[in-house]
C-alpha atoms as a PDB file:
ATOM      1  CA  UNK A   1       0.000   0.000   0.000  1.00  0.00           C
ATOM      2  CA  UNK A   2       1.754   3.495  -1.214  1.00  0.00           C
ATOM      3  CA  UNK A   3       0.645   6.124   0.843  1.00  0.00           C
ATOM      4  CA  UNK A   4       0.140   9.970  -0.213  1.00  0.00           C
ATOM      5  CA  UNK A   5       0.990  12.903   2.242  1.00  0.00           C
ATOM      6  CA  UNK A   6      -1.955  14.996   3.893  1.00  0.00           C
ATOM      7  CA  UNK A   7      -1.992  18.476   3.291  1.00  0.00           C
ATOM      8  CA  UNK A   8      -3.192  20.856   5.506  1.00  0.00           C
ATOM      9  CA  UNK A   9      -6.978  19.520   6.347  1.00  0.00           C
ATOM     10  CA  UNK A  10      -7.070  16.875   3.801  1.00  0.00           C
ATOM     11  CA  UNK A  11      -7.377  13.192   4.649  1.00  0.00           C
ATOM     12  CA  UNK A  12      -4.799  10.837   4.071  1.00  0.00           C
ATOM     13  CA  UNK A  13      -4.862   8.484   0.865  1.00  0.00           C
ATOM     14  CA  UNK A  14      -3.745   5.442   0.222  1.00  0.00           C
ATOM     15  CA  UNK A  15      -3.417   3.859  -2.998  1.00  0.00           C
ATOM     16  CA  UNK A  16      -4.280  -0.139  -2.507  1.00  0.00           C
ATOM     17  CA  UNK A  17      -3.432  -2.499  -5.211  1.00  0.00           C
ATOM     18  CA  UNK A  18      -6.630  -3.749  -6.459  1.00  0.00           C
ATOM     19  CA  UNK A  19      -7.172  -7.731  -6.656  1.00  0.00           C
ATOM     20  CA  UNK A  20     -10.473 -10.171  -6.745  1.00  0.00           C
ATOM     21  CA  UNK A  21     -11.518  -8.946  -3.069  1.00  0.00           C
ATOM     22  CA  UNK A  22     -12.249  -5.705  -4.093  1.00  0.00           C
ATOM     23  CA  UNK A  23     -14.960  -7.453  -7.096  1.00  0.00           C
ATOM     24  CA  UNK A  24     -17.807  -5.376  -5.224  1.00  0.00           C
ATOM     25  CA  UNK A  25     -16.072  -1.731  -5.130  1.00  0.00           C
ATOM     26  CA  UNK A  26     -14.749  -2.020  -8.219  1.00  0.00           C
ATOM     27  CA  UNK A  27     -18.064  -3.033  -9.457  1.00  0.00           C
ATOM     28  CA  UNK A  28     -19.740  -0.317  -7.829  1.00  0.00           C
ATOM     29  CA  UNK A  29     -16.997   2.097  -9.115  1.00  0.00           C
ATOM     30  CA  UNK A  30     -17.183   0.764 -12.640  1.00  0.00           C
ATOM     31  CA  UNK A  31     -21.171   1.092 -12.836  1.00  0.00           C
ATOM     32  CA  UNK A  32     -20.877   4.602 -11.508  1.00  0.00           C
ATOM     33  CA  UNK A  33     -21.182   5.670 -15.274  1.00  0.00           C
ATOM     34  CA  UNK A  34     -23.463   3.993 -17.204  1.00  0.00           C
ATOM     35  CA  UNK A  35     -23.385   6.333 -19.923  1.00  0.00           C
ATOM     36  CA  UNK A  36     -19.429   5.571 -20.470  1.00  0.00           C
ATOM     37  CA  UNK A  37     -20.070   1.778 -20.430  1.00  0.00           C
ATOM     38  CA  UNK A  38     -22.340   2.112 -23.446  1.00  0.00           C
ATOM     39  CA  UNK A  39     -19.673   3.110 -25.214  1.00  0.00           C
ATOM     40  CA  UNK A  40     -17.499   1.250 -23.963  1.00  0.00           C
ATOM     41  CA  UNK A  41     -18.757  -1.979 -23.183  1.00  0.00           C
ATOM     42  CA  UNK A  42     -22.296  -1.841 -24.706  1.00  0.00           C
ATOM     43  CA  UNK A  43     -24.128  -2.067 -21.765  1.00  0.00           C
ATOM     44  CA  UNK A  44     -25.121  -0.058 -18.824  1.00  0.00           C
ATOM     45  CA  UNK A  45     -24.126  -2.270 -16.020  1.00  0.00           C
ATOM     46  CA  UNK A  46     -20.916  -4.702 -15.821  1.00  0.00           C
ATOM     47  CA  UNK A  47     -21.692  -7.919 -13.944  1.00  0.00           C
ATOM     48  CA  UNK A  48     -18.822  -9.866 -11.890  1.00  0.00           C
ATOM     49  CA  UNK A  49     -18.043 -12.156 -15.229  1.00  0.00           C
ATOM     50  CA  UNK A  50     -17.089  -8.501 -16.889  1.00  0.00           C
ATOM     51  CA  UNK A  51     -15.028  -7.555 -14.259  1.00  0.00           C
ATOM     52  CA  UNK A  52     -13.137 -10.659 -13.545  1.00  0.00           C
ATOM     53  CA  UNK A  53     -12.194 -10.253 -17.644  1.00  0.00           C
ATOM     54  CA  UNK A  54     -11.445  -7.201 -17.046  1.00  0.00           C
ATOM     55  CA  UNK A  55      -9.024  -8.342 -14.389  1.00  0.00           C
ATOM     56  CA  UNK A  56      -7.776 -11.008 -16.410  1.00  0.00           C
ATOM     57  CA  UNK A  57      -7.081  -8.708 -19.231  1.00  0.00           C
ATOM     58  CA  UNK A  58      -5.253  -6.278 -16.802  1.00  0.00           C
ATOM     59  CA  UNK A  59      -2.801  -9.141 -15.274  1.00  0.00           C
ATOM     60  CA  UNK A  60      -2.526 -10.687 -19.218  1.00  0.00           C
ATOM     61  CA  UNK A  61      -0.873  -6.814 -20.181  1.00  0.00           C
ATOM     62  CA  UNK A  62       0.651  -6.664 -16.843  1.00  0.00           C
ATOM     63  CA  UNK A  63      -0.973  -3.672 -16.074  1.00  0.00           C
ATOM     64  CA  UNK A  64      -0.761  -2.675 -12.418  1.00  0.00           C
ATOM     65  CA  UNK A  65      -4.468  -1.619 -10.729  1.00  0.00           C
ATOM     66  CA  UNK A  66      -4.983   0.692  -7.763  1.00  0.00           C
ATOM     67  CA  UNK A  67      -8.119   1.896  -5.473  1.00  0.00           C
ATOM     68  CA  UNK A  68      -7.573   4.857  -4.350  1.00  0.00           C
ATOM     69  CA  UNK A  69      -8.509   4.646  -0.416  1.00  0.00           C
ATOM     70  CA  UNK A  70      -9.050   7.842   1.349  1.00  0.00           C
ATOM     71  CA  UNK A  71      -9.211   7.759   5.394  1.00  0.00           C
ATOM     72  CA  UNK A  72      -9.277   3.878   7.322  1.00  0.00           C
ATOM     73  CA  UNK A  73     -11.770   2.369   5.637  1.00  0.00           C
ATOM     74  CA  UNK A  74     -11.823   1.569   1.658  1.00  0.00           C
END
């Protein structure tokens, strides 16, 4: 976990490397937009199967994914 300096009043953030436990947030996060995953996905909502591929295509290019955790709790 890399962690980013407060400044002043703001929180502290963490950046978390994101793995299969976080398939809820990242759902959640993902389906935020539905507008952007029409165009990019061609559907409103992704389910878990689209973001376990998702995943999988991440760890295929080696491509390194991070929540961005602000405070204790993610």
């Amino acid at each position: 976990m890399m962690k980013l300096k407060s400044i002043g009043d703001m929180k502290m953030f963490s950046l978390i490397k994101n793995d299969i436990r976080f398939i809820e947030i990242e759902k959640e996060i993902m389906n935020s937009n539905r507008d952007y995953n029409l165009i990019a996905y061609d559907k409103e909502a992704l389910g878990n199967e689209d973001i376990l591929d998702i995943f999988k295509d991440a760890e295929e290019l080696q491509i390194e994914r991070y929540i961005v955790k602000k405070g204790k709790n993610i």
